[in-house]
C-alpha atoms as a PDB file:
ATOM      1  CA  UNK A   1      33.920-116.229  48.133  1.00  0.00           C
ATOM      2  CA  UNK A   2      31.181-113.808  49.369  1.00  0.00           C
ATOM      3  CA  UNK A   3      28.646-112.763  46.947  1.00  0.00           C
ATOM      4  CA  UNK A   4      25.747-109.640  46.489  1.00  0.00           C
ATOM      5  CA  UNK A   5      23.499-112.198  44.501  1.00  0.00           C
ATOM      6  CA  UNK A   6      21.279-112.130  47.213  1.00  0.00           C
ATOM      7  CA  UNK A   7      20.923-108.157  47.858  1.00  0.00           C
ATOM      8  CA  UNK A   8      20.777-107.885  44.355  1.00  0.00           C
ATOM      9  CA  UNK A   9      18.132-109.895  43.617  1.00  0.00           C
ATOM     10  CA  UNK A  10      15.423-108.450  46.351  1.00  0.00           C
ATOM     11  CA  UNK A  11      16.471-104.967  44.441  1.00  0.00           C
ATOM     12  CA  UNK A  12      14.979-106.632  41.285  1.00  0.00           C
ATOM     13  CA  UNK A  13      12.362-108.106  43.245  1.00  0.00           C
ATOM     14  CA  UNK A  14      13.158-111.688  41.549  1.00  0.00           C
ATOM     15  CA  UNK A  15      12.644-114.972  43.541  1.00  0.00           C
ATOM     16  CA  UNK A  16      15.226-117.480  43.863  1.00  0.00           C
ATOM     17  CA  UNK A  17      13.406-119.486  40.976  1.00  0.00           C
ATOM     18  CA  UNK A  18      13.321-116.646  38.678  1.00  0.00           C
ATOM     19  CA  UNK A  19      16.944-116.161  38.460  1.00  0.00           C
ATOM     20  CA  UNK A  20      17.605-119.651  38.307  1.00  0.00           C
ATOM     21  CA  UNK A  21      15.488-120.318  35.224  1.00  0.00           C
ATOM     22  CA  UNK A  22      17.363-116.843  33.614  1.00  0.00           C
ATOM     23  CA  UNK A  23      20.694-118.316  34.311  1.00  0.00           C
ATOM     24  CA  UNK A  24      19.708-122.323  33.573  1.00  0.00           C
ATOM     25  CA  UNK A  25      20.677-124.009  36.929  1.00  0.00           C
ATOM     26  CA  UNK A  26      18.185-125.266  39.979  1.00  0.00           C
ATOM     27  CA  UNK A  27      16.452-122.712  42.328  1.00  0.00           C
ATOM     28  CA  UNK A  28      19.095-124.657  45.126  1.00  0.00           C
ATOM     29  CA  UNK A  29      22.511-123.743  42.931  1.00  0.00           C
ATOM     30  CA  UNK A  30      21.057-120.146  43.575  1.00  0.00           C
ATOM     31  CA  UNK A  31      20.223-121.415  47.528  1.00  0.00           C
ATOM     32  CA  UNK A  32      24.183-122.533  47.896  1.00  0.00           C
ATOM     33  CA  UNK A  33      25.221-119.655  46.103  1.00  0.00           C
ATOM     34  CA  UNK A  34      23.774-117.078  47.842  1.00  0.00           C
ATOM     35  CA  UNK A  35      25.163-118.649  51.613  1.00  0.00           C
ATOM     36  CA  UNK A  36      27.995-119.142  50.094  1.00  0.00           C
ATOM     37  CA  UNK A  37      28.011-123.415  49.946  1.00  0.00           C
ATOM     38  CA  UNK A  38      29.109-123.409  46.318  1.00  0.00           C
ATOM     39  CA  UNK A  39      30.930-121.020  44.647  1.00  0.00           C
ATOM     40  CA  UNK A  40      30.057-120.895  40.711  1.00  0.00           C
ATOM     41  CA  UNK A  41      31.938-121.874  37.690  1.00  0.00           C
ATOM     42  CA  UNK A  42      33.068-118.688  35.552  1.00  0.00           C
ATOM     43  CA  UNK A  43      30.713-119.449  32.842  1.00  0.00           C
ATOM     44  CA  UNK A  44      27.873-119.428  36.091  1.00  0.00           C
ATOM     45  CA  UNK A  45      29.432-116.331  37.143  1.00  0.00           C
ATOM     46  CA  UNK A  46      29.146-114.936  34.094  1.00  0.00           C
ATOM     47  CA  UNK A  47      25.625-115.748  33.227  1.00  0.00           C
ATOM     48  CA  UNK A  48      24.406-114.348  36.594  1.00  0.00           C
ATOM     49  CA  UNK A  49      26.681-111.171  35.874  1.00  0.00           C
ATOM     50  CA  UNK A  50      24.797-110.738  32.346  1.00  0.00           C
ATOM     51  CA  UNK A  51      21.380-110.872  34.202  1.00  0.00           C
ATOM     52  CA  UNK A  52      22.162-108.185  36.704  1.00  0.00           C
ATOM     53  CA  UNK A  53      23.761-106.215  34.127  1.00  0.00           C
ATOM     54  CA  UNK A  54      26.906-106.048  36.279  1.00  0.00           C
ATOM     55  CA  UNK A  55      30.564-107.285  36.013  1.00  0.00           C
ATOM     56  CA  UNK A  56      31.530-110.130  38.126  1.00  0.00           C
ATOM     57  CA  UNK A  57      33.841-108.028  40.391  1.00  0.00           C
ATOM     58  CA  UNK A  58      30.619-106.058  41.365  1.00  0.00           C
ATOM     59  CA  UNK A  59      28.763-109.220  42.376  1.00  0.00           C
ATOM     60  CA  UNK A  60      31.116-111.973  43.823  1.00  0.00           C
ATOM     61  CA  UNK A  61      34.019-110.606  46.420  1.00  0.00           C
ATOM     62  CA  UNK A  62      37.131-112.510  46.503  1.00  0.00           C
ATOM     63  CA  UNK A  63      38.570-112.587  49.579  1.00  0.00           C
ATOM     64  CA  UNK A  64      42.040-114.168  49.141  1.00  0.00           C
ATOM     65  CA  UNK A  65      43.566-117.509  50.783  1.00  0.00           C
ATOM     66  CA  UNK A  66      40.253-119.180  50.359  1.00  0.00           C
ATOM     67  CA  UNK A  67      40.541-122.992  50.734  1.00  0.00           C
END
């Protein structure tokens, strides 16, 4: 699953570490995240959605038979 986390977060002008401590994981979940590594849990998801003040769709792109 792709995700704007990334983009979104230079727009802010937050580090890595900053949105990690706003949505309670490690400044690595964010890391994997963003290169798409791991893809979030929907309570993640929504946390990081909350923060940008954005709904989920807007931030993580699914992209269909993902295995």
């Amino acid at each position: 699953m792709k995700n704007r986390i990334r983009e979104l977060r230079k727009e802010q002008k937050w580090t890595q570490e900053a949105l990690a401590k706003a949505v309670g994981v490690s400044r690595q979940s964010i890391v994997a995240i963003e290169v798409g590594k791991y893809n979030p849990s929907l309570e993640l998801a929504f946390k990081i959605s909350s923060e940008f003040g954005l709904p989920i769709e807007e931030i993580f792109i699914f992209e269909g038979d993902e295995t």
